[in-house]
Protein backbone atom coordinates (compact mmCIF):
# COMPACT_ATOMS: atom_id res chain seq x y z
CA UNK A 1 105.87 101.85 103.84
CA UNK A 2 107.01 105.27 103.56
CA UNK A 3 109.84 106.10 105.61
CA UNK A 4 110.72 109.09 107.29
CA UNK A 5 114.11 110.43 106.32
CA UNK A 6 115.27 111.29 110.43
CA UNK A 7 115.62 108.06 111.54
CA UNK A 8 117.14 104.90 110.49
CA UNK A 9 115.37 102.51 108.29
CA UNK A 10 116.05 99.62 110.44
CA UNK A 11 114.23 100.88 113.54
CA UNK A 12 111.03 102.35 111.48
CA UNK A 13 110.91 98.36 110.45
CA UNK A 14 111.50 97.22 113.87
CA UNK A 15 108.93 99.91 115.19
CA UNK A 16 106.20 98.73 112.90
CA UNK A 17 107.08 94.76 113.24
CA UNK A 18 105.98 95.66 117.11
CA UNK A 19 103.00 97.54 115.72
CA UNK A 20 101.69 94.37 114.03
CA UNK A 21 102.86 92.47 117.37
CA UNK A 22 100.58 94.83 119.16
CA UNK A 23 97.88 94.27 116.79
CA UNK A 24 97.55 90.52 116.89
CA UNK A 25 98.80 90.62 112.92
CA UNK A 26 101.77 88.22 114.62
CA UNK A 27 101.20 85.44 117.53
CA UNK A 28 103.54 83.62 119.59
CA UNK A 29 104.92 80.80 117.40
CA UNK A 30 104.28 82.14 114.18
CA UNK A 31 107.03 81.57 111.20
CA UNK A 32 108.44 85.04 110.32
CA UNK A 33 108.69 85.27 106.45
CA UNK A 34 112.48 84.83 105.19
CA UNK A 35 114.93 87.81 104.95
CA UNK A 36 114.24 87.91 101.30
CA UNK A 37 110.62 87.95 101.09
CA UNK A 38 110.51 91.23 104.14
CA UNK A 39 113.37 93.05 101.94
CA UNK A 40 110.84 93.08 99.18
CA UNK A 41 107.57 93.80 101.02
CA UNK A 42 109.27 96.65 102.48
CA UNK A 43 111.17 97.52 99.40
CA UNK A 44 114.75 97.91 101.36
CA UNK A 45 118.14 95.74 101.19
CA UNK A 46 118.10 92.18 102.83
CA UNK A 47 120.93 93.49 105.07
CA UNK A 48 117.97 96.03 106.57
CA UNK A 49 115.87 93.65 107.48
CA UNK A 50 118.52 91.34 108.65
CA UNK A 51 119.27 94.13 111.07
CA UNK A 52 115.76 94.58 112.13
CA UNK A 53 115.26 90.83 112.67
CA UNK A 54 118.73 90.69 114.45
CA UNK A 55 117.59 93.39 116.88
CA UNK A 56 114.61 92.54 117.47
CA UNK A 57 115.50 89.48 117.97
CA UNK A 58 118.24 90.46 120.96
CA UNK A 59 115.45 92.15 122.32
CA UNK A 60 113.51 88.77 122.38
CA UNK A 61 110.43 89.42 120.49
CA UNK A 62 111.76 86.60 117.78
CA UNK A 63 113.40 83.51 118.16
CA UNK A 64 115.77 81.22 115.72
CA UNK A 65 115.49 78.04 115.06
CA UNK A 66 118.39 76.62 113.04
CA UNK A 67 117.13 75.17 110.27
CA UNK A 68 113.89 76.38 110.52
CA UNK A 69 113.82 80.45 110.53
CA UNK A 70 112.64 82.96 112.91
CA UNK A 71 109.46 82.72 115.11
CA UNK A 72 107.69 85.05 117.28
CA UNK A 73 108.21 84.59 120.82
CA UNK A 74 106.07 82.25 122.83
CA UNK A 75 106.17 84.65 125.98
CA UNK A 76 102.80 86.36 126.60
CA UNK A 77 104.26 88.64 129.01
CA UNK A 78 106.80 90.26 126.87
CA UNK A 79 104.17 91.32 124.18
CA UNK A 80 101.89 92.28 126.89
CA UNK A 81 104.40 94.66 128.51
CA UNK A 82 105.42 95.35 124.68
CA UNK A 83 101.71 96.90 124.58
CA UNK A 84 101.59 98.56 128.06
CA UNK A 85 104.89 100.11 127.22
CA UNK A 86 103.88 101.64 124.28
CA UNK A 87 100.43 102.90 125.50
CA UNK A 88 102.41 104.80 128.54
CA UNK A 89 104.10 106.38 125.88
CA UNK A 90 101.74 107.50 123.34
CA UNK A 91 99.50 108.88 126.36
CA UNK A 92 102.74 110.75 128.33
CA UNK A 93 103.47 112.44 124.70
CA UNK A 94 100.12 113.65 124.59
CA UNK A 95 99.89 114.88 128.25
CA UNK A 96 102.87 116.36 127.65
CA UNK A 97 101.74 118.46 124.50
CA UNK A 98 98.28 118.83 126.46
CA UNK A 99 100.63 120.40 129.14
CA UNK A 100 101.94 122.82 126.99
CA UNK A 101 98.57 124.02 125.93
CA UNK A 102 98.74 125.27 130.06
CA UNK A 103 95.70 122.53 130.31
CA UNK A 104 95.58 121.52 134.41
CA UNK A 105 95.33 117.98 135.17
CA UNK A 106 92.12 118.14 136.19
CA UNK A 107 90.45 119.08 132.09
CA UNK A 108 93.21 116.73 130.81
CA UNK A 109 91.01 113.88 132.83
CA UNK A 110 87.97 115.39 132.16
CA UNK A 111 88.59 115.25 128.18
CA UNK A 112 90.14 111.88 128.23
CA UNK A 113 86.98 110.74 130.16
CA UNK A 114 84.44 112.75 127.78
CA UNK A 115 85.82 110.97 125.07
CA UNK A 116 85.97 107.40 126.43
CA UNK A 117 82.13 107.62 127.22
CA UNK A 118 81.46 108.51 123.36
C-alpha cells in the first residue's frame, strides 16, 4: 500500500479495511488475520495495526473474541450504512468540484444520467 504522507498511517489502514468491507473482500463473521500477519502485509509496526483494529473496532465494524481473535461484525446494517455513507460522500465531493466548474444542477443530472445509461 502506498501511503500518503498527510495523514496518519493508522486511518489510511482503517480507510481501506472499510474499502474491502465495502467490497465484499470481508463478511460478517469472518476471522481477521492476527496483528502480526496485517503488520507485514501492510509493511507497518504491529502497534499500527493494533491501532487500526482497536478503532475500528470501537467503531463496531470488528468484534473480539477472547481467545479467539477479531471478527467482522455480524450486523448487516452497519456495513450497509458503512456503504451508503461513503457513496454520499464520494458523490457530494464531486458535486462540489462540479460546482466549482459554475455547472447548474440541472447538467450535473444530466451528465450523471448520460453516463449511467452507457
Amino acid at each position: 500500500m502506498n501511503f500518503d504522507a498527510n495523514t496518519p498511517i493508522y486511518l489510511q489502514i482503517m480507510d481501506d479495511f472499510k474499502i474491502q468491507l465495502m467490497k465484499g473482500i470481508w463478511k460478517g463473521g469472518d476471522k481477521v488475520p492476527s496483528v502480526r500477519e496485517l503488520a507485514v502485509s501492510y509493511g507497518v509496526n504491529p502497534n499500527t495495526i493494533q491501532r487500526s483494529l482497536s478503532d475500528l473496532e470501537r467503531e463496531g465494524y470488528l468484534y473480539s473474541e477472547r481467545t479467539s481473535g477479531r471478527f467482522i461484525t455480524k450486523e448487516e446494517g452497519r456495513l450497509i450504512k458503512l456503504k451508503k455513507d461513503y457513496a454520499n460522500t464520494l458523490v457530494d465531493t464531486c458535486m462540489q468540484k462540479l460546482r466549482e466548474l459554475n455547472l447548474s444542477d440541472e447538467e450535473i443530472l444530466e451528465s450523471v444520467k448520460v453516463r449511467l445509461e452507457r
